[in-house]
N, C-alpha and C. Protein backbone atom coordinates (compact mmCIF):
# COMPACT_ATOMS: atom_id res chain seq x y z
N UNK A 1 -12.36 -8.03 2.57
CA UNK A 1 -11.32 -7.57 3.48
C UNK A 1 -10.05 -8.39 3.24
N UNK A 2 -9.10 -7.54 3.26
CA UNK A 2 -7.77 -8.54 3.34
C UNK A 2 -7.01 -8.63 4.15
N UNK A 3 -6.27 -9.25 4.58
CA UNK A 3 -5.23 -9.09 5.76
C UNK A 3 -3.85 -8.91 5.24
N UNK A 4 -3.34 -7.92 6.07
CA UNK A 4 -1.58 -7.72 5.71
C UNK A 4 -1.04 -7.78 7.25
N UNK A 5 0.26 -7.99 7.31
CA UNK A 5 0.80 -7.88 8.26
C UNK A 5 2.04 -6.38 8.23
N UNK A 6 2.32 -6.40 9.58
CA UNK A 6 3.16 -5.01 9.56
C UNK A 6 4.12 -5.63 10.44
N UNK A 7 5.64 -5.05 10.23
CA UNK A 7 7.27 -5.97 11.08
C UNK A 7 7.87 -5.01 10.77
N UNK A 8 8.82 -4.40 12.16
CA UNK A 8 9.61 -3.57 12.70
C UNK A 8 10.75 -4.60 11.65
N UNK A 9 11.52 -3.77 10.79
CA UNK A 9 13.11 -4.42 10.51
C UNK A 9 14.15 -4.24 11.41
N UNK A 10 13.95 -4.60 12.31
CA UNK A 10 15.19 -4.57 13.13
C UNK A 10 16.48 -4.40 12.83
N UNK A 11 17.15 -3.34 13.26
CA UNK A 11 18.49 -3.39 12.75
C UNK A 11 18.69 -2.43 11.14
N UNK A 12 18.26 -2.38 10.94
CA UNK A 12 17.60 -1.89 9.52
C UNK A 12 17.27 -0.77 9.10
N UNK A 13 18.43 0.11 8.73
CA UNK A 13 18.58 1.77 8.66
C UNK A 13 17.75 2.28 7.65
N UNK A 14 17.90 1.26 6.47
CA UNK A 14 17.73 1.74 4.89
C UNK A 14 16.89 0.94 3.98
N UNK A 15 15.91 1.09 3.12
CA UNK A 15 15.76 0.13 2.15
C UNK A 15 16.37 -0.58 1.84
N UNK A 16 17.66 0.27 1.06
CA UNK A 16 18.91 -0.78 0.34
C UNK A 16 19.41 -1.71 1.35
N UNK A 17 19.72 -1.43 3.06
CA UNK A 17 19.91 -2.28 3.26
C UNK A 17 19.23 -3.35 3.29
N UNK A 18 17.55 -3.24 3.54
CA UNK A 18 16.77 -4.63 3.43
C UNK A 18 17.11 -5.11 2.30
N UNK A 19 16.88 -4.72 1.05
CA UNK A 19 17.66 -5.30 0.31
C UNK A 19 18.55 -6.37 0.23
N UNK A 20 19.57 -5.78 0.45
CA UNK A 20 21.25 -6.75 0.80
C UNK A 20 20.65 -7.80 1.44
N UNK A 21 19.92 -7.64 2.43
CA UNK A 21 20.13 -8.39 3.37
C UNK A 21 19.08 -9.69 2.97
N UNK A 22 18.17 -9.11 2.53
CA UNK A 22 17.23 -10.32 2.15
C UNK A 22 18.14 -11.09 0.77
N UNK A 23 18.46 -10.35 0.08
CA UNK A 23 19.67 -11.00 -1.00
C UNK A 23 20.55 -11.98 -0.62
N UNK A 24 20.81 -11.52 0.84
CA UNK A 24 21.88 -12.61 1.23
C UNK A 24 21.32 -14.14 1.60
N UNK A 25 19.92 -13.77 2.19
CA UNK A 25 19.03 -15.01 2.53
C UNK A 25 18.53 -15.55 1.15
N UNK A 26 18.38 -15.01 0.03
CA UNK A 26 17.81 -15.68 -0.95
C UNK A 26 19.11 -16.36 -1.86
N UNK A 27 20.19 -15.77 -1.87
CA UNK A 27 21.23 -16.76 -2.44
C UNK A 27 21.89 -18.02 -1.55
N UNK A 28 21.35 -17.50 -0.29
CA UNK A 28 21.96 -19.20 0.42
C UNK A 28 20.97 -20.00 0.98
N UNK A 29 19.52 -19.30 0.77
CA UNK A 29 18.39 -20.73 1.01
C UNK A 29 17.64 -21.02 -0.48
N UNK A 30 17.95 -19.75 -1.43
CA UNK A 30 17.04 -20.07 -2.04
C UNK A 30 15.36 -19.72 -2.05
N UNK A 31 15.55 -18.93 -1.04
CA UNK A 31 14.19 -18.12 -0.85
C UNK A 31 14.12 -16.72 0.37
N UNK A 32 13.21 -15.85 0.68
CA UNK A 32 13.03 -15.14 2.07
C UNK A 32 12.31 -15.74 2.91
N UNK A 33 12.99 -16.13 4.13
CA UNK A 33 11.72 -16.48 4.73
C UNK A 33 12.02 -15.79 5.97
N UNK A 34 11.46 -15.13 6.69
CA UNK A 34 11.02 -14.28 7.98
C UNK A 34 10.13 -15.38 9.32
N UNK A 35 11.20 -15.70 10.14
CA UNK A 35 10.82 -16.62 11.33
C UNK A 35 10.29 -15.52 12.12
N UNK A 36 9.12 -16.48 12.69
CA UNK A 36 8.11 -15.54 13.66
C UNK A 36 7.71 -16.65 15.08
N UNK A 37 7.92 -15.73 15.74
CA UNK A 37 7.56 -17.30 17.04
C UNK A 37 5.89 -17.50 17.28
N UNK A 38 4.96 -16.57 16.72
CA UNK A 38 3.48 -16.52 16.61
C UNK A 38 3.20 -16.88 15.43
N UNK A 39 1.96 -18.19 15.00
CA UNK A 39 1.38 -18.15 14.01
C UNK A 39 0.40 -17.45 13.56
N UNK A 40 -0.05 -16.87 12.11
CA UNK A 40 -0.92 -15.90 12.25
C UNK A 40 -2.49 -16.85 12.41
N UNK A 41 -3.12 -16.24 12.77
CA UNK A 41 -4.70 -17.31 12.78
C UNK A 41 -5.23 -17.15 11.31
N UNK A 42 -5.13 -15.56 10.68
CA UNK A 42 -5.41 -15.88 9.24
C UNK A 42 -4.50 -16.02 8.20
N UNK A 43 -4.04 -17.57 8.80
CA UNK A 43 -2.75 -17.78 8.18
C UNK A 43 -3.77 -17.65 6.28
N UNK A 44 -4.42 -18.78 5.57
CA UNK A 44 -4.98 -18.66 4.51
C UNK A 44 -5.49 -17.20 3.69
N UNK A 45 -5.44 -16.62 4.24
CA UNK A 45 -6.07 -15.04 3.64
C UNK A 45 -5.04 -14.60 3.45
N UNK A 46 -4.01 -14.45 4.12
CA UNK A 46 -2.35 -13.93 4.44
C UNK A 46 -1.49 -14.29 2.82
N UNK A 47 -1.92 -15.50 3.14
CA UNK A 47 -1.50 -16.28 1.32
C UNK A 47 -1.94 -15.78 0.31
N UNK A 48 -3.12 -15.25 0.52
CA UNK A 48 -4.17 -15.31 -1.07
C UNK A 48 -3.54 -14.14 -1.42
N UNK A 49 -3.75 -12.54 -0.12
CA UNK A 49 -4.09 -11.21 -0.43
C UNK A 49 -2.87 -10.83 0.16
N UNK A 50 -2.55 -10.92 1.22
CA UNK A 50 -1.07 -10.35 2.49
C UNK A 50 -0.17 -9.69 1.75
N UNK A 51 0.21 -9.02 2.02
CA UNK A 51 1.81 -8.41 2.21
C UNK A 51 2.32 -8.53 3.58
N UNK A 52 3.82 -8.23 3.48
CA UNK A 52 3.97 -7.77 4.79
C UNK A 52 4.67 -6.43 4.76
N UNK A 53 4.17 -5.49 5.71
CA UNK A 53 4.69 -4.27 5.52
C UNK A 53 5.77 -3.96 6.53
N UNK A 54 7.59 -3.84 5.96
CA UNK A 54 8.51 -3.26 6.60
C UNK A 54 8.28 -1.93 7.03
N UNK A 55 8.70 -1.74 8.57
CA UNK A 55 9.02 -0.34 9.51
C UNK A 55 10.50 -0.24 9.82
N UNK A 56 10.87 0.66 8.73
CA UNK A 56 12.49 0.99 8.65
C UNK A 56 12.05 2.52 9.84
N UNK A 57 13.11 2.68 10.55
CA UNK A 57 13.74 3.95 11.37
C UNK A 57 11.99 4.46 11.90
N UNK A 58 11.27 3.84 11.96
CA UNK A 58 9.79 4.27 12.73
C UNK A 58 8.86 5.00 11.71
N UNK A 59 9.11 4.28 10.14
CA UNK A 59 8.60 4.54 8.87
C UNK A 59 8.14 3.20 8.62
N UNK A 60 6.68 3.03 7.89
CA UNK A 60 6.40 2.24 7.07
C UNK A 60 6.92 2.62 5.71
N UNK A 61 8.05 1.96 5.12
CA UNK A 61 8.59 1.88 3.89
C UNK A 61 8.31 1.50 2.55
N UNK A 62 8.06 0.18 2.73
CA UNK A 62 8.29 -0.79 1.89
C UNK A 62 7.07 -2.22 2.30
N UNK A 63 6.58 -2.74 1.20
CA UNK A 63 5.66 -4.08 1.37
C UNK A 63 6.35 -4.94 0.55
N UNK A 64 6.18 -6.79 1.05
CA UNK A 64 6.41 -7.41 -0.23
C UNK A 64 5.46 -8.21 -0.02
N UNK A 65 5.20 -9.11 -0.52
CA UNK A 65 3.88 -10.14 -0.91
C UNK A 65 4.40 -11.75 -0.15
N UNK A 66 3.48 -11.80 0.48
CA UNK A 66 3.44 -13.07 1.49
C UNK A 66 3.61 -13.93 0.47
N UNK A 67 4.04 -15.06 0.09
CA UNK A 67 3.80 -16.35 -0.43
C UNK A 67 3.41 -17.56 0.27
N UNK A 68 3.72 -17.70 1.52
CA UNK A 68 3.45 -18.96 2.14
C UNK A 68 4.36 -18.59 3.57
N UNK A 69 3.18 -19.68 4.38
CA UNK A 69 3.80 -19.41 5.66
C UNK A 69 3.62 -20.86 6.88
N UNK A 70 4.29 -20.85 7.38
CA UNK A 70 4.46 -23.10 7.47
C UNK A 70 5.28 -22.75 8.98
N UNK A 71 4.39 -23.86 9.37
CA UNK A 71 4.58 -24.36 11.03
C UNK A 71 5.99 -24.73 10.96
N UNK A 72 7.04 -24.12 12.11
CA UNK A 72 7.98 -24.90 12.03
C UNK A 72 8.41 -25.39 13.89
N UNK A 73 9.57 -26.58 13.91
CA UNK A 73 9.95 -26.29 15.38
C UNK A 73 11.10 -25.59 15.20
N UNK A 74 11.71 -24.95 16.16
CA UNK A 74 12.69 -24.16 16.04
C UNK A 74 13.63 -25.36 17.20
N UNK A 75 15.00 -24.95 16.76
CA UNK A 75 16.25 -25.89 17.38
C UNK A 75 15.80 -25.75 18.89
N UNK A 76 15.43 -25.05 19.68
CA UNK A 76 15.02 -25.29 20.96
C UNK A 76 13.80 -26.03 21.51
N UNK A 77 13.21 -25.96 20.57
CA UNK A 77 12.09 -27.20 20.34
C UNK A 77 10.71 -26.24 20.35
N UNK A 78 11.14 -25.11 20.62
CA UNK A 78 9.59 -24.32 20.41
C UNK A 78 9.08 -24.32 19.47
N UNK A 79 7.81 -23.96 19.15
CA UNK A 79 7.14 -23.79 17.83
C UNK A 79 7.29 -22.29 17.59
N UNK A 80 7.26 -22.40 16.20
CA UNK A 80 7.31 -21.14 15.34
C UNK A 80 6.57 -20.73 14.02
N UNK A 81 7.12 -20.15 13.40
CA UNK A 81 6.61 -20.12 11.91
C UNK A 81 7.39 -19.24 10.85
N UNK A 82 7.21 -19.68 9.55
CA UNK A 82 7.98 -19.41 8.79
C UNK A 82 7.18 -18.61 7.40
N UNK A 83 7.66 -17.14 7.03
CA UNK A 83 6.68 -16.50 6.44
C UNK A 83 7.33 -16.90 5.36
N UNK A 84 7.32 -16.90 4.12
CA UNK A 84 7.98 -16.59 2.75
C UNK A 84 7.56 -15.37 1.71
N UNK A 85 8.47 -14.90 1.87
CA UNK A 85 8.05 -13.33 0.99
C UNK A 85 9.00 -13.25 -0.34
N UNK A 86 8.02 -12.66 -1.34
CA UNK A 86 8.35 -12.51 -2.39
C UNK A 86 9.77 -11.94 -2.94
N UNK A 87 10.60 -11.64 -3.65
CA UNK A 87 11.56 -11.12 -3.79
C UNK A 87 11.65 -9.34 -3.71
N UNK A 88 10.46 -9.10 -4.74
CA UNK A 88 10.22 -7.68 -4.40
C UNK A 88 9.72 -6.65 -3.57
N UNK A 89 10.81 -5.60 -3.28
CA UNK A 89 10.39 -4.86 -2.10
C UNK A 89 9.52 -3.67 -2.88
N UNK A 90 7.92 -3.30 -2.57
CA UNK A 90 7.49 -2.54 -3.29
C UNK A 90 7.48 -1.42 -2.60
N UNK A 91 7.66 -0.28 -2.88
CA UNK A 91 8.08 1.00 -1.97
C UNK A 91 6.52 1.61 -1.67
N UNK A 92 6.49 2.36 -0.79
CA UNK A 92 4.66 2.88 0.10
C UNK A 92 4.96 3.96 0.20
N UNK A 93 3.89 4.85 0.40
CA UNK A 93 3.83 6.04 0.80
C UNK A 93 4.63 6.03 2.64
N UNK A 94 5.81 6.59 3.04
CA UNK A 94 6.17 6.68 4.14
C UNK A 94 5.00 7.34 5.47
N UNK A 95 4.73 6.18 6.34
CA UNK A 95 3.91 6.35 7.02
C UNK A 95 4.47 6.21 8.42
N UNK A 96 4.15 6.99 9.15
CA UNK A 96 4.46 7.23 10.85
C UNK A 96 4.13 5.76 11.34
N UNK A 97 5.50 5.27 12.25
CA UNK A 97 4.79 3.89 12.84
C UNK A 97 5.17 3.63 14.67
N UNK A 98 4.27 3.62 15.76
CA UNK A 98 4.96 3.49 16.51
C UNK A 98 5.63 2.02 16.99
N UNK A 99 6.57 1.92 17.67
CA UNK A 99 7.05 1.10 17.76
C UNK A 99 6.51 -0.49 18.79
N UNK A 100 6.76 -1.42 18.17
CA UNK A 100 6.06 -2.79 18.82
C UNK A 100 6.66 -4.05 18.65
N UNK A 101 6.56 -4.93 19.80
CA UNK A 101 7.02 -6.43 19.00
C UNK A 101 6.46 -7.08 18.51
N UNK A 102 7.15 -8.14 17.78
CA UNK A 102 6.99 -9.50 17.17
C UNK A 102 5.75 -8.42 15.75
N UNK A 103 5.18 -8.87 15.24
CA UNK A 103 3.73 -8.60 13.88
C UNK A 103 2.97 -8.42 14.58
N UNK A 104 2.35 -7.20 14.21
CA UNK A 104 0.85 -7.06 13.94
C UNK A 104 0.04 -6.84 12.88
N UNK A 105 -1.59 -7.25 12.57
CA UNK A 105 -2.28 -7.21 11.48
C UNK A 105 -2.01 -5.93 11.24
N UNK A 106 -2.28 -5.36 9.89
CA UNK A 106 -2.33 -3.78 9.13
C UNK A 106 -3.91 -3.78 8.41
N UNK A 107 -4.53 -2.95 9.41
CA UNK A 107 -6.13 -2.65 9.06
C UNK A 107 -6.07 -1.90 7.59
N UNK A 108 -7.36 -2.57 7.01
CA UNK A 108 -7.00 -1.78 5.53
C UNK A 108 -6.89 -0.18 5.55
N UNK A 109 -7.91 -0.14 6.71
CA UNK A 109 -7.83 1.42 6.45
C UNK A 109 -6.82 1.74 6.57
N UNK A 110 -5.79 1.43 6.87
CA UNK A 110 -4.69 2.21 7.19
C UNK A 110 -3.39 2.13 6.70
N UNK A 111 -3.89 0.85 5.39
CA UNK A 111 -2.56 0.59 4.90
C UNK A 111 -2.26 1.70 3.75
N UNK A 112 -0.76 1.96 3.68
CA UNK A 112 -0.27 3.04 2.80
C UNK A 112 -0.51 2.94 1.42
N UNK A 113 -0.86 3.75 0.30
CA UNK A 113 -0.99 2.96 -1.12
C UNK A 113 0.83 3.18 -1.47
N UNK A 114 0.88 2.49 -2.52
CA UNK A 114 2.15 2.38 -3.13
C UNK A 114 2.42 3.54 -3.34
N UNK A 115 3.86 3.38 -3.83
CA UNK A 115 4.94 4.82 -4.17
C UNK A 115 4.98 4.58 -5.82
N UNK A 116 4.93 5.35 -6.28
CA UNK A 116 5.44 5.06 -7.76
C UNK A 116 5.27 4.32 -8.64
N UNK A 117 4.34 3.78 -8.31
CA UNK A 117 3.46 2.25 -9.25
C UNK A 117 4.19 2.73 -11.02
N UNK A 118 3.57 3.60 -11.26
CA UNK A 118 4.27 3.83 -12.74
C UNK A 118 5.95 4.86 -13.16
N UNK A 119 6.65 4.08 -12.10
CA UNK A 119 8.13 4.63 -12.18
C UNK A 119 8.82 3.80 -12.60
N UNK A 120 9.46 3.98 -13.76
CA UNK A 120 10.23 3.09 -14.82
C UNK A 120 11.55 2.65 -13.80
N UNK A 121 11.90 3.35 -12.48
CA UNK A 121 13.20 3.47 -11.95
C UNK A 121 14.60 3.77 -12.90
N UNK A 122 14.65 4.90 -13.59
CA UNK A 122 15.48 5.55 -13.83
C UNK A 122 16.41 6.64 -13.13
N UNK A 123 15.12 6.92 -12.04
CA UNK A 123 15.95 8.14 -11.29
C UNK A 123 15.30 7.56 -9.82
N UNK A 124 16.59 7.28 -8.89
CA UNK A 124 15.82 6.89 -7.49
C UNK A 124 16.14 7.81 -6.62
N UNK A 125 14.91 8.36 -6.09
CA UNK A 125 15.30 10.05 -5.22
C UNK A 125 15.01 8.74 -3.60
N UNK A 126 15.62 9.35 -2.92
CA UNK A 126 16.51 9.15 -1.47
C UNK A 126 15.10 9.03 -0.52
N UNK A 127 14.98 7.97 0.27
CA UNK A 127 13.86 7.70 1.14
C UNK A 127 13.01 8.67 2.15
N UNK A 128 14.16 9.90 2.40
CA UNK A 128 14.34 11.08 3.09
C UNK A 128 13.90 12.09 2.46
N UNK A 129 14.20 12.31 1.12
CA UNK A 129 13.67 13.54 0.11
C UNK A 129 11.94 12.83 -0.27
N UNK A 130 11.53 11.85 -0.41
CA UNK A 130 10.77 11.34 -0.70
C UNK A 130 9.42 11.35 0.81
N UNK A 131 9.86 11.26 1.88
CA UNK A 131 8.85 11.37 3.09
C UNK A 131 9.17 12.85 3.12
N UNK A 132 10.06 13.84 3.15
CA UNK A 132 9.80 15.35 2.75
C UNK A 132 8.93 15.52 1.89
N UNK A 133 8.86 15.36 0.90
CA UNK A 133 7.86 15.32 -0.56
C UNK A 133 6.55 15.34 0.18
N UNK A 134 6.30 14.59 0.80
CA UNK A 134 5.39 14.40 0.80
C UNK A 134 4.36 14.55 2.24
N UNK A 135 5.37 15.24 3.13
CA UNK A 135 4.72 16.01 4.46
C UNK A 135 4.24 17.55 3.87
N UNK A 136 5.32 17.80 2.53
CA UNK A 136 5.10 18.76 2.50
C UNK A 136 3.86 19.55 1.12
N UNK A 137 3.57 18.29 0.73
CA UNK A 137 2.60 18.01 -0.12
C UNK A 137 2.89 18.11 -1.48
N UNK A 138 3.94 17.61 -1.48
CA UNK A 138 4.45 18.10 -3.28
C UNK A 138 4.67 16.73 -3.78
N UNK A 139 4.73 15.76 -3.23
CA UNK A 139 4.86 14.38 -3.79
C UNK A 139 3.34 13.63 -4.35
């Protein structure tokens, strides 16, 4: 069994924009890291196997791969934690998500398989034509 986690992107219309935006965190720390005020309990499994799976507009989108995740205090003195995720956003089959706070685990059964594993990215069809595709069974 593996564990993944699943996180509402707040704010967060578009892929591309996660994108940007994690771009912007990796050229001025030097890495992604995603603050969480809950530690996970399987923090070690999270490391080995994890992703974490982005929920853009009430879509599961996109996964990237946990790297590490570390106790921190936060400036108010609470405890927190700090995920570190890989650079790459790997795109999923668009999956219905309802809405929730802070992470929750993603049961295997239910995690999405990838989008396009063997797509050279030459041609990138639109996040929208792509969850059409595929309600309508042609993807």
């Amino acid at each position: 069994m593996s564990y993944n986690l699943k996180k509402i992107a707040v704010g967060i219309k578009t892929i591309e924009r996660l994108r940007i935006r994690q771009q912007m965190l990796f050229e001025e720390y030097g890495s992604i890291l995603h603050s969480t005020r809950n530690m996970p309990k399987q923090k070690a499994d999270l490391i080995k196997t994890g992703s974490m799976y982005w929920i853009i507009q009430r879509n599961v989108l996109v996964r990237q791969k946990i790297l590490d995740i570390k106790s921190v205090i936060r400036s108010d003195g609470s405890k927190g934690c700090e995920i570190e995720l890989h650079q790459d956003l790997i795109k999923v089959i668009p999956t219905p998500m309802r809405p929730f706070q802070g992470w929750r685990y993603y049961m295997d059964e239910d995690i999405p398989p990838d989008l396009n594993i063997n797509d050279d990215g030459s041609e990138e069809i639109p996040d929208e034509v792509n969850s059409e595709l595929i309600k309508l069974g042609l993807y």
